[in-house]
Every structure is written in C-alpha cells, then in structure tokens.
N, C-alpha and C. Protein backbone atom coordinates (compact mmCIF):
# COMPACT_ATOMS: atom_id res chain seq x y z
N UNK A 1 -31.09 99.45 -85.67
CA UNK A 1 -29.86 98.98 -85.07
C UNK A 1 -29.34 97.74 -85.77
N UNK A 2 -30.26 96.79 -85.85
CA UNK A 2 -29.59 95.69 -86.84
C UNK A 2 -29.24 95.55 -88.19
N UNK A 3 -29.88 96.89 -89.12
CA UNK A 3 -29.44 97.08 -90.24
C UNK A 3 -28.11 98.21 -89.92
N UNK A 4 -27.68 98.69 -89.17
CA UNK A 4 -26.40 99.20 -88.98
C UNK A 4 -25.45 98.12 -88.55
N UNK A 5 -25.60 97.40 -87.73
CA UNK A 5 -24.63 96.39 -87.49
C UNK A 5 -24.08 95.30 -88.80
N UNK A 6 -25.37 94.64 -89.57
CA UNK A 6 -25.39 94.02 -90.70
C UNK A 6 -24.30 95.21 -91.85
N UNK A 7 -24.72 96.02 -91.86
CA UNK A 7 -23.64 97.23 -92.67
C UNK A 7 -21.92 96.77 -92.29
N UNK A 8 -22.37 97.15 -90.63
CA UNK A 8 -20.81 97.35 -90.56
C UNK A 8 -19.83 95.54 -90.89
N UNK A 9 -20.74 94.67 -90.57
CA UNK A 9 -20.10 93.52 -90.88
C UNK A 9 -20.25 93.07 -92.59
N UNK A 10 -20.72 93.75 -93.18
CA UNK A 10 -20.12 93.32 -94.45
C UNK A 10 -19.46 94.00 -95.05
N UNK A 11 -19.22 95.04 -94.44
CA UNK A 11 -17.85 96.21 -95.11
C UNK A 11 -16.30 95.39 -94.25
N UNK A 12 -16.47 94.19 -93.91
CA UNK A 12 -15.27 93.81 -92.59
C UNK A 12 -15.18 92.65 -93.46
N UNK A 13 -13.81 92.57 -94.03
CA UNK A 13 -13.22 91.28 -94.84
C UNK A 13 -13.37 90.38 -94.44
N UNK A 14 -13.24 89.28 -94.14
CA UNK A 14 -12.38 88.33 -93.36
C UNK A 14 -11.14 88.37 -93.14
N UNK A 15 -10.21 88.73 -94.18
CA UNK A 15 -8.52 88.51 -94.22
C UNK A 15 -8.46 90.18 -93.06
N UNK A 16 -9.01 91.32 -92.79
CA UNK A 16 -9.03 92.04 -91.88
C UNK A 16 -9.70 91.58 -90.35
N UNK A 17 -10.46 90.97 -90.81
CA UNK A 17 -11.06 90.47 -89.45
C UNK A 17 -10.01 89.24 -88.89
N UNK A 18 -9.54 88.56 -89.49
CA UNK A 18 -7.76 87.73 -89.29
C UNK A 18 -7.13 88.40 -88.42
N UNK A 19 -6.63 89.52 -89.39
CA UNK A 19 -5.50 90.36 -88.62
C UNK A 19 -5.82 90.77 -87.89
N UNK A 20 -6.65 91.98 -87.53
CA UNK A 20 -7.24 92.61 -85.96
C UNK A 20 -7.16 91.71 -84.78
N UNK A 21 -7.93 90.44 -85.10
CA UNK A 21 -8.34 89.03 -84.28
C UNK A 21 -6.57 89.14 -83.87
N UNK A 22 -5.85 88.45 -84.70
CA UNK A 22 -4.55 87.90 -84.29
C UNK A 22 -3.62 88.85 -83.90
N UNK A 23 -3.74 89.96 -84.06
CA UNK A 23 -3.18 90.91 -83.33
C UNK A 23 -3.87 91.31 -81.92
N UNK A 24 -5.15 91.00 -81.90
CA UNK A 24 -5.43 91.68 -80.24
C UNK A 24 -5.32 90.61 -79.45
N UNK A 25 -5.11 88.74 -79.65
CA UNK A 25 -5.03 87.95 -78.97
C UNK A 25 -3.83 87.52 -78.79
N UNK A 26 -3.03 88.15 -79.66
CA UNK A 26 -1.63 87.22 -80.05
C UNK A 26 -0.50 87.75 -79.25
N UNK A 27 -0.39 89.06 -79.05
CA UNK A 27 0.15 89.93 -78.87
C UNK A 27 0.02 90.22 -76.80
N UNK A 28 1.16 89.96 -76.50
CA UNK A 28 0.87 90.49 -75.33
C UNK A 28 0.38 91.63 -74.62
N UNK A 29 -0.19 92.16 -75.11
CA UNK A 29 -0.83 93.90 -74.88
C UNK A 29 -0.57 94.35 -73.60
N UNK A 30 -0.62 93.86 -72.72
CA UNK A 30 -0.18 94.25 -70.85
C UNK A 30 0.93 94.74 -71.44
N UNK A 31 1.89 94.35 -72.06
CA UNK A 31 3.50 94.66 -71.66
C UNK A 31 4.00 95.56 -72.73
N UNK A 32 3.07 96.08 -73.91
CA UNK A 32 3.72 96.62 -75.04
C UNK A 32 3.70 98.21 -75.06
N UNK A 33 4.98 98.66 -74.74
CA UNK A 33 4.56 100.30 -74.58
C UNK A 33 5.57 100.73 -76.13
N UNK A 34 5.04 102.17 -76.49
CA UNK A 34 5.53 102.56 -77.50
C UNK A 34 6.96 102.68 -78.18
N UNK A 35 7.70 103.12 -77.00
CA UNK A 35 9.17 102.96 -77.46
C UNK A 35 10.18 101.63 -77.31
N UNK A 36 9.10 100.24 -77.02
CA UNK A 36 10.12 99.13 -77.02
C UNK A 36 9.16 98.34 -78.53
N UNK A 37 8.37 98.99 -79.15
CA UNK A 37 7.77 98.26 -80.08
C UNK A 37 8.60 98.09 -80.91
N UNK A 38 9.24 96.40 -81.79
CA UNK A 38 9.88 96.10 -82.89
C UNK A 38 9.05 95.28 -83.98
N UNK A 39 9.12 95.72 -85.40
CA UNK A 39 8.41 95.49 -86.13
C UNK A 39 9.28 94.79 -87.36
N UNK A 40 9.39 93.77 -87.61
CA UNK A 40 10.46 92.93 -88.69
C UNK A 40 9.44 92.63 -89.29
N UNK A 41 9.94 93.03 -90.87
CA UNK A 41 9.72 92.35 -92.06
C UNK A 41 9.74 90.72 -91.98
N UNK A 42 8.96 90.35 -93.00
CA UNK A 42 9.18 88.74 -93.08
C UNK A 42 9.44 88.43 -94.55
N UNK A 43 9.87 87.57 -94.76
CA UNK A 43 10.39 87.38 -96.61
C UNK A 43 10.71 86.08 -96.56
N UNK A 44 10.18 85.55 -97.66
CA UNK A 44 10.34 84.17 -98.00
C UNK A 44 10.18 83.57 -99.51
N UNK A 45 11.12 82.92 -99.56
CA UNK A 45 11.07 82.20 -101.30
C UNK A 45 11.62 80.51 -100.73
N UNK A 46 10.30 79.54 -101.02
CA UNK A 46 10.38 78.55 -100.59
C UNK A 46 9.69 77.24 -101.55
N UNK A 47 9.86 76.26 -101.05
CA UNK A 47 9.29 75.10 -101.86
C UNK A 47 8.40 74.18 -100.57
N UNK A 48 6.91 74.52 -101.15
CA UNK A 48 6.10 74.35 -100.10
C UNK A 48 5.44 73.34 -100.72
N UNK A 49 5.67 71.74 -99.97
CA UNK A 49 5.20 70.58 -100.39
C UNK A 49 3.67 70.78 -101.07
N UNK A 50 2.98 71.63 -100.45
CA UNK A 50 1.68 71.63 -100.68
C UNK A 50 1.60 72.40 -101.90
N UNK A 51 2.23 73.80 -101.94
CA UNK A 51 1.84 74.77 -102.86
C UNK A 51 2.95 74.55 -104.46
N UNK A 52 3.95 74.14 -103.54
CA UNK A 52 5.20 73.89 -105.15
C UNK A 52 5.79 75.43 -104.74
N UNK A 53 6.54 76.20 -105.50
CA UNK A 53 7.04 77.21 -105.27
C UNK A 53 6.37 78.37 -104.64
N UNK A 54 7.05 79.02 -103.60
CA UNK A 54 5.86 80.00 -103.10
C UNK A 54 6.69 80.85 -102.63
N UNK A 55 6.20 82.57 -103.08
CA UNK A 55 6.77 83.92 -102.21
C UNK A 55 5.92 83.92 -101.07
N UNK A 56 6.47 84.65 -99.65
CA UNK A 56 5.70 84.75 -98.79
C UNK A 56 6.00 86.32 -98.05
N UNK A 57 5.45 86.82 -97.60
CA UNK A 57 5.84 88.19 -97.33
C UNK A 57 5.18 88.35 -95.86
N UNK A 58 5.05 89.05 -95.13
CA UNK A 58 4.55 89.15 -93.78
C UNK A 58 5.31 90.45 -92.58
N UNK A 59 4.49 90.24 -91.67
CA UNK A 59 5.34 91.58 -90.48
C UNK A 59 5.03 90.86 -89.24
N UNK A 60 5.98 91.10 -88.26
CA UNK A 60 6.10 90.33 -87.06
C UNK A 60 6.19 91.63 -85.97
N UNK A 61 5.79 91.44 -85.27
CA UNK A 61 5.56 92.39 -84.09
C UNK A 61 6.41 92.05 -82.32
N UNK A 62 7.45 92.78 -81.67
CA UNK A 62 7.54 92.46 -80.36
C UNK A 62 7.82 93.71 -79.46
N UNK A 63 7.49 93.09 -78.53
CA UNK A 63 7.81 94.09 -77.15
C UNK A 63 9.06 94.12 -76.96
N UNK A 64 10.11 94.97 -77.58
CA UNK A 64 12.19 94.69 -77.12
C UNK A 64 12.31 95.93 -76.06
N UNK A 65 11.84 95.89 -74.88
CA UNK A 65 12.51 96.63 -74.03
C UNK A 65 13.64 95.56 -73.08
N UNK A 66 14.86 95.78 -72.94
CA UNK A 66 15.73 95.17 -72.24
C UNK A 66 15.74 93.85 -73.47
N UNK A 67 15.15 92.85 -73.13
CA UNK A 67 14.57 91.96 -73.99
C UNK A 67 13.50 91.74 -74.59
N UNK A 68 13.82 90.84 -75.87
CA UNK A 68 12.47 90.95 -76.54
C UNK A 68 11.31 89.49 -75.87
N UNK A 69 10.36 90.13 -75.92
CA UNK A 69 8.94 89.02 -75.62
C UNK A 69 8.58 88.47 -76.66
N UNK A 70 7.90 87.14 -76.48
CA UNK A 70 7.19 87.25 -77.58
C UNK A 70 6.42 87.98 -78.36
N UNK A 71 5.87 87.89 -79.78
CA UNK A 71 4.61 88.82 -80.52
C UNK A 71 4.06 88.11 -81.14
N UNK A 72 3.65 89.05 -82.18
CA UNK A 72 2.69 88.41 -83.03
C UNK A 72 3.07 88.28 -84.39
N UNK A 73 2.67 87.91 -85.37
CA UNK A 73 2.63 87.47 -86.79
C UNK A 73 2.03 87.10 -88.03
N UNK A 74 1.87 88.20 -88.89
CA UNK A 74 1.19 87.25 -90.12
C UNK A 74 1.65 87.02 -90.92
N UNK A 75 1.45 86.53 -92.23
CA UNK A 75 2.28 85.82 -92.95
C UNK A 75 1.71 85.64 -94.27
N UNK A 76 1.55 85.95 -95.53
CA UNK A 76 0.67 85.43 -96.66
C UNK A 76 1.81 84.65 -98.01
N UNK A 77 1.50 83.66 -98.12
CA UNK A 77 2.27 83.02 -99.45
C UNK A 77 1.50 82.26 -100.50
N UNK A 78 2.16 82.85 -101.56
CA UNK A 78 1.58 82.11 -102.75
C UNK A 78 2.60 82.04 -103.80
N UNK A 79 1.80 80.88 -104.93
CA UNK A 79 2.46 80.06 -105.70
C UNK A 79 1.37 80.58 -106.85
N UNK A 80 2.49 80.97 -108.08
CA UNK A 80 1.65 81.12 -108.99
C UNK A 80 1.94 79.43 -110.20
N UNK A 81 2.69 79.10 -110.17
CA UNK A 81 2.90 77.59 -110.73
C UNK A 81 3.59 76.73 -109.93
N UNK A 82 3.39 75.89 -110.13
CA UNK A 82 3.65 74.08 -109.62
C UNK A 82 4.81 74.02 -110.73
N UNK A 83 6.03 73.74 -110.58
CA UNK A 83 7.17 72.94 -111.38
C UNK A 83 6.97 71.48 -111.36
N UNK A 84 7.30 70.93 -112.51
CA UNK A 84 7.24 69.30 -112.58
C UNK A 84 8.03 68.78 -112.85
N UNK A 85 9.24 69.06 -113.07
CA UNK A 85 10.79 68.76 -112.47
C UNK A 85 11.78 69.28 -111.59
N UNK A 86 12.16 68.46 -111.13
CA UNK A 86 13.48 68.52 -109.78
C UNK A 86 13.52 67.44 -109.20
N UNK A 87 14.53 68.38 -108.02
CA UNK A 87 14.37 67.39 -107.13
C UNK A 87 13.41 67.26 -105.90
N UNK A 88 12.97 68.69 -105.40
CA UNK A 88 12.20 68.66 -104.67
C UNK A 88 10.62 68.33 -105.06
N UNK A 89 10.67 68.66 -106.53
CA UNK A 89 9.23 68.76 -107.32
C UNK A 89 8.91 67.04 -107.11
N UNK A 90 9.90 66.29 -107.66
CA UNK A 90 10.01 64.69 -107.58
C UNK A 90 9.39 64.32 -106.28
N UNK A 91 10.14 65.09 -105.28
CA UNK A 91 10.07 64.36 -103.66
C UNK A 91 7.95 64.65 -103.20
N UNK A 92 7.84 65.95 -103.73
CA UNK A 92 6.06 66.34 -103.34
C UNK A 92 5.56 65.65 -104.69
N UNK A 93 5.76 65.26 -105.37
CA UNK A 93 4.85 64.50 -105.70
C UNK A 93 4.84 62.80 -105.15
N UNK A 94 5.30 62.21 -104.42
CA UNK A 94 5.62 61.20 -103.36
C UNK A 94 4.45 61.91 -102.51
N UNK A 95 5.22 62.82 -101.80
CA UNK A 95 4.43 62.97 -100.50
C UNK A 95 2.85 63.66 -100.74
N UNK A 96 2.47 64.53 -101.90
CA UNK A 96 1.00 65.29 -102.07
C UNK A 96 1.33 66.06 -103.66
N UNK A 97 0.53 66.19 -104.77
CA UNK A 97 0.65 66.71 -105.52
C UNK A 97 0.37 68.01 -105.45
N UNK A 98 1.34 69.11 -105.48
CA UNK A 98 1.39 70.24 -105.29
C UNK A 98 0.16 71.15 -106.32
N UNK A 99 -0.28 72.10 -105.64
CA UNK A 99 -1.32 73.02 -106.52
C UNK A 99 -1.38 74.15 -106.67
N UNK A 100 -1.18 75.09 -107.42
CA UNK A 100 -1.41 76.68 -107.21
C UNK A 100 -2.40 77.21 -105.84
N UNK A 101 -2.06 77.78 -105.64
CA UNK A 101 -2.52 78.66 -104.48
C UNK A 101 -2.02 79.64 -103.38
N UNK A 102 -2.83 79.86 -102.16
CA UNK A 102 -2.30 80.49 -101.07
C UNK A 102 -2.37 80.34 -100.02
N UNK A 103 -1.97 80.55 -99.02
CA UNK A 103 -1.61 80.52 -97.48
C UNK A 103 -1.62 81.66 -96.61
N UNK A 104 -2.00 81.75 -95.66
CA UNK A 104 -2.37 82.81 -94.92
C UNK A 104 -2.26 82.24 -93.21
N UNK A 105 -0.84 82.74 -92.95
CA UNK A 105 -0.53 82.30 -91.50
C UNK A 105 -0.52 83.27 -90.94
N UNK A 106 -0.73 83.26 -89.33
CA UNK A 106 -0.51 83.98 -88.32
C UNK A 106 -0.51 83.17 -86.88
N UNK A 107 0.04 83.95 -86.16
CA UNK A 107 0.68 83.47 -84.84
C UNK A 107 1.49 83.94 -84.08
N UNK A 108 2.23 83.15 -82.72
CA UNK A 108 3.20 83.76 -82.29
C UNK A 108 4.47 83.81 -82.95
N UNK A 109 5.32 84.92 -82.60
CA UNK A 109 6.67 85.07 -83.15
C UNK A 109 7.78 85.23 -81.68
N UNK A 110 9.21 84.67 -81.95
CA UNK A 110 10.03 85.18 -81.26
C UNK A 110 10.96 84.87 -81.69
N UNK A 111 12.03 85.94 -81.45
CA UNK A 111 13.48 85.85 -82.01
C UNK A 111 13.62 87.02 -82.73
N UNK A 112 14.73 87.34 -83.03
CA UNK A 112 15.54 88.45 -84.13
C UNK A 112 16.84 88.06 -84.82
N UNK A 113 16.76 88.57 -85.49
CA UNK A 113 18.24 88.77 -85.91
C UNK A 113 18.60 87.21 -87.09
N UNK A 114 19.59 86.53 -86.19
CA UNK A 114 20.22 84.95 -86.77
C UNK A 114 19.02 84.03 -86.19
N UNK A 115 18.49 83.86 -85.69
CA UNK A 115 17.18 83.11 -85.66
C UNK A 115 16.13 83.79 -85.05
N UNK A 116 15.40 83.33 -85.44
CA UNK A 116 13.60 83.24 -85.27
C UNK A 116 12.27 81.98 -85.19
N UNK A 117 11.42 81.88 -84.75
CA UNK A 117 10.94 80.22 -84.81
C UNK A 117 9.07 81.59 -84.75
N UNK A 118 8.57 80.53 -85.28
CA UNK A 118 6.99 80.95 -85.47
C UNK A 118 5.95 79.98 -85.00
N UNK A 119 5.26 79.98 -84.26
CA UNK A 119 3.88 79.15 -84.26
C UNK A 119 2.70 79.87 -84.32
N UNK A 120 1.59 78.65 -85.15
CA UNK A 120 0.56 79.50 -85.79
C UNK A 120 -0.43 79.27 -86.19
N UNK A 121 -1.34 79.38 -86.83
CA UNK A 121 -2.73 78.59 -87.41
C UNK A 121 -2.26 79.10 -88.51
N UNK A 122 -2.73 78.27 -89.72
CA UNK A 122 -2.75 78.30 -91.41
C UNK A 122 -4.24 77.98 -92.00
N UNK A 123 -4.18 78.81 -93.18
CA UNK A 123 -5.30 78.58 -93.95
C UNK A 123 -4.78 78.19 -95.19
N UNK A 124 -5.12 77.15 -96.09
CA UNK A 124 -4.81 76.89 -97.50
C UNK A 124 -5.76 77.29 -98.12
N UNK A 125 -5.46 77.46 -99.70
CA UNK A 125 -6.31 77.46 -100.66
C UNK A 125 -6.05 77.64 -101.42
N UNK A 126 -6.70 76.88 -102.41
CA UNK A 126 -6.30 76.13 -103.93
C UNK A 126 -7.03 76.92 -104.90
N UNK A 127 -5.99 77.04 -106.25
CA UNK A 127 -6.61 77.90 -107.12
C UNK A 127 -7.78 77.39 -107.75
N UNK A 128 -7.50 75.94 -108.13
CA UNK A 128 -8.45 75.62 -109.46
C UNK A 128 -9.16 74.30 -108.81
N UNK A 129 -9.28 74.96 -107.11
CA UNK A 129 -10.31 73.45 -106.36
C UNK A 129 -11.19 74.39 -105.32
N UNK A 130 -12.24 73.21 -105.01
CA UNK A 130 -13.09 74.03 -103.71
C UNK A 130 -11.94 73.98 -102.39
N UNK A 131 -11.16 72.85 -102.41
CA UNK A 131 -10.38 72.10 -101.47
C UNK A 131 -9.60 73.44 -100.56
N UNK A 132 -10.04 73.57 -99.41
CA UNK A 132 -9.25 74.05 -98.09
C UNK A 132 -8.69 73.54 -97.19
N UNK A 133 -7.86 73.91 -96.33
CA UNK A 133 -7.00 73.24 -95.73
C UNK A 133 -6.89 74.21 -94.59
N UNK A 134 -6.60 73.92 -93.13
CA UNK A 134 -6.98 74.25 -91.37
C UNK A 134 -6.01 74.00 -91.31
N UNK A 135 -4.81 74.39 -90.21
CA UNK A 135 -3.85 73.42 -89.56
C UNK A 135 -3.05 74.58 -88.90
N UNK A 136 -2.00 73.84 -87.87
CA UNK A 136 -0.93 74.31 -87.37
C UNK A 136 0.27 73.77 -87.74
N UNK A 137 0.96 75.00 -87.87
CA UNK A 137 2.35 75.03 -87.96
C UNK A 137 3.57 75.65 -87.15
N UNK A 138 4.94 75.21 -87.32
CA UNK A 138 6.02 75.41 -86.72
C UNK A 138 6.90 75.99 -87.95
N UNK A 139 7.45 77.36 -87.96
CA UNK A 139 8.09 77.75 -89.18
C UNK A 139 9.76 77.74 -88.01
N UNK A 140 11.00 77.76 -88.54
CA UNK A 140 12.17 77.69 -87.36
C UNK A 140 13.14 79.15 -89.00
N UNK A 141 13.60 80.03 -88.26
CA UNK A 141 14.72 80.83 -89.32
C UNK A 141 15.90 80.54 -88.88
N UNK A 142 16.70 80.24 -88.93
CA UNK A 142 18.44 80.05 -89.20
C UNK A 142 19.07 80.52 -89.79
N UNK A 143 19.68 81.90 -89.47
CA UNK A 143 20.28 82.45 -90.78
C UNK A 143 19.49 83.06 -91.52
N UNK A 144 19.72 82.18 -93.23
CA UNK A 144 18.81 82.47 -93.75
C UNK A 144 18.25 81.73 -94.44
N UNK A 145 18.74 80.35 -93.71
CA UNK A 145 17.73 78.77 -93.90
C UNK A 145 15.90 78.99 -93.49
N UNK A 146 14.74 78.56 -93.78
CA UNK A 146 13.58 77.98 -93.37
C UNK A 146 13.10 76.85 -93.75
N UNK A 147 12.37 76.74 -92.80
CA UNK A 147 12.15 75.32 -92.50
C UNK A 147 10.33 75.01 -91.76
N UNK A 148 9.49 74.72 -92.46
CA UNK A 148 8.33 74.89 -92.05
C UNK A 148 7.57 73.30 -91.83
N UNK A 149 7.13 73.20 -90.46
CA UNK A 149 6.73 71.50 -90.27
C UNK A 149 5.12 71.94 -89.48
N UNK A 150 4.53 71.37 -90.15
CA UNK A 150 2.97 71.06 -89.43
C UNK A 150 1.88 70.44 -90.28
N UNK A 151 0.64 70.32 -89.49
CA UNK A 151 -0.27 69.42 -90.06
C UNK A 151 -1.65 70.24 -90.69
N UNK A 152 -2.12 69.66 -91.47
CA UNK A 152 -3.41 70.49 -92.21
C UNK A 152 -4.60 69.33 -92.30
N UNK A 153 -5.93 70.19 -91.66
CA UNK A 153 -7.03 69.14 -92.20
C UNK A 153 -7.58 69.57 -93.23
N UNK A 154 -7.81 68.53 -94.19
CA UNK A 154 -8.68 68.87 -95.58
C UNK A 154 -9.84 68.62 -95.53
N UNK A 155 -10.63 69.81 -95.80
CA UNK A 155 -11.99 69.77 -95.85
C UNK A 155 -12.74 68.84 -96.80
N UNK A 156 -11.97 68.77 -98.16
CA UNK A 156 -12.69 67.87 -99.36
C UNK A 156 -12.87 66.24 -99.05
N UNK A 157 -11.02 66.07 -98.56
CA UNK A 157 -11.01 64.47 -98.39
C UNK A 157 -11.61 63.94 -97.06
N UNK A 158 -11.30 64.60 -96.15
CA UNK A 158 -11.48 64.95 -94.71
C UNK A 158 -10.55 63.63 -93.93
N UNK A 159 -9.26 64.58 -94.56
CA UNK A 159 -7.68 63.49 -94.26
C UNK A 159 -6.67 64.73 -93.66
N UNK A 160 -6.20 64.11 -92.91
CA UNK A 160 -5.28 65.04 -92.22
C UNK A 160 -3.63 64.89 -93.53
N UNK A 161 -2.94 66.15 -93.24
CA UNK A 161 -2.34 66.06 -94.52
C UNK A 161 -1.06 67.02 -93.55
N UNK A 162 0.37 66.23 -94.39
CA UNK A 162 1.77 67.15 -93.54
C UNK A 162 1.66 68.53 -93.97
N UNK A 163 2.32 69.45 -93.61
CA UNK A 163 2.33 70.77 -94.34
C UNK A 163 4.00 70.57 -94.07
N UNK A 164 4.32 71.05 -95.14
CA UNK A 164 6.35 70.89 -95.16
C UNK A 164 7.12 72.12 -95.99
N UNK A 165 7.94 72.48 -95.79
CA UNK A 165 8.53 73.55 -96.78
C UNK A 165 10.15 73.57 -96.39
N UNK A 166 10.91 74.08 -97.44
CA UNK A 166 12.00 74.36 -97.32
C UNK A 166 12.63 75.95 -98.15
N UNK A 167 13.30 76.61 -97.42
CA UNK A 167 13.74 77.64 -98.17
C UNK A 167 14.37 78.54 -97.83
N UNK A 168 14.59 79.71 -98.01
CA UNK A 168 15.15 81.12 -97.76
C UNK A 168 15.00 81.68 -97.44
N UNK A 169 15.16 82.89 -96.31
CA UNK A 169 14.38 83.90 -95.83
C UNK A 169 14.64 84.97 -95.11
N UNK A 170 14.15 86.04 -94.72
CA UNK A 170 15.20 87.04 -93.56
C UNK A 170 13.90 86.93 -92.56
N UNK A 171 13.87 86.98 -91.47
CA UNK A 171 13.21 87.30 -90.19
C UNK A 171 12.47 86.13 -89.83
C-alpha cells in the first residue's frame, strides 16, 4: 500500500497539484451547475517590476446563472529578457532589479466583460537564482488597462518585497 501511494505521488506535479488544489477550494462548488458555467480566457502583456517584460496567459472560471459569482483562477507569466532602457525599465530599477523568470498565480476571480479584479497567492521564480518569492496579490482589468499591486516574501534575503505591474489585457 505505501509503495502504491509513493507511485501515485510522484507521477503528481506540483504545478497540477496547484491547479486541482485551487480549483476545488477556490471555486464555489455548492452553487456551480453545468449550464451557468463561464470560462474566460486571460491574456496579458505587461511590465512586471519584478520580472521586466512578461506574457501571461491563464483561464478564469464562474457560476453566471442570472448573475455571475465569484470563481476561480490561474494565471502563469513569464519574461524571457529584462530591458535596460525606458522608462519603466529606469523606474524598476529604483524600486528592485528586474530578472528573467516566472509567476504562477491563482485565486479568486470576478467580473466580465469591461472589468474584472483578481485576488490570489503568487509564486516567483528566477531564472539564473535559487531566489523564490510567496505573496499576495490584487490584479484590477479596466478595459484593457492592468494593473497588478501586492507583496512577496523572499526566501534568499528574507525581506518582504512590492510586487507591481502595469499593462494590457482582455479578461
């Protein structure tokens, strides 16, 4: 029995064991029946104090019968280079020197359409460091303004650190 269990948990990712997790807690399950389920894309091209330029892609989940409830959300973004001019490039290096890497959010979602707002737990991680990063965040959609504000603890320095972004997006 314990070499079957040991099996089944190392065939189980983590980044799957994420999603399952944040979908069976996140998600109001009492209230979600099949024909009010809405499922929005997420899309993002942003300038993420931490990461420097970053795509983000994701799916959001709600209950829209009559109205929509809250749901759920994940979210993955990454940066394959750091720019070292602009204006925003100028402003993160003030506030944290930006690093290649990725992000991996999930949380609640609500809204459609012309706005949307997200809350959530985040994971960082850096390409060319041990350095991780914990935290919560507040993402807000407008249109097709974003706008991402919350805090991250760093495991290396063991300093609490802003998480900030600005950018573009649908959902």
């Amino acid at each position: 029995m314990v070499l079957i269990k040991s099996n089944i948990k190392s065939k189980i990712s983590t980044k799957r064991y994420l999603l399952i997790l944040s979908f069976i807690f996140l998600l109001p399950i009492n209230k979600l029946s099949a024909d009010g389920i809405m499922v929005a894309p997420l899309a993002r091209a942003s300038y993420d104090f931490n990461l420097g330029y970053t795509i983000s892609l994701g799916l959001g989940i709600q209950n829209c019968q009559g109205e929509c409830s809250p749901g759920g959300y994940m979210m993955y973004s990454y940066s394959k280079e750091t720019q070292k001019e602009g204006i925003m490039s100028d402003l993160s290096q003030q506030i944290n020197n930006p690093k290649m890497g990725s992000n991996l959010s999930f949380g609640l979602y609500a809204g459609m359409g012309f706005a949307s707002f997200r809350f959530g737990a985040n994971r960082m991680l850096f390409k060319e460091s041990t350095e991780k990063m914990w935290g919560v965040e507040a993402s807000t959609q407008m249109l097709f303004f974003n706008g991402v504000l919350g805090l991250m603890y760093n495991n290396k320095s063991k300093s609490i650190q802003p998480n900030l972004g600005l950018g573009w997006g649908v959902f």
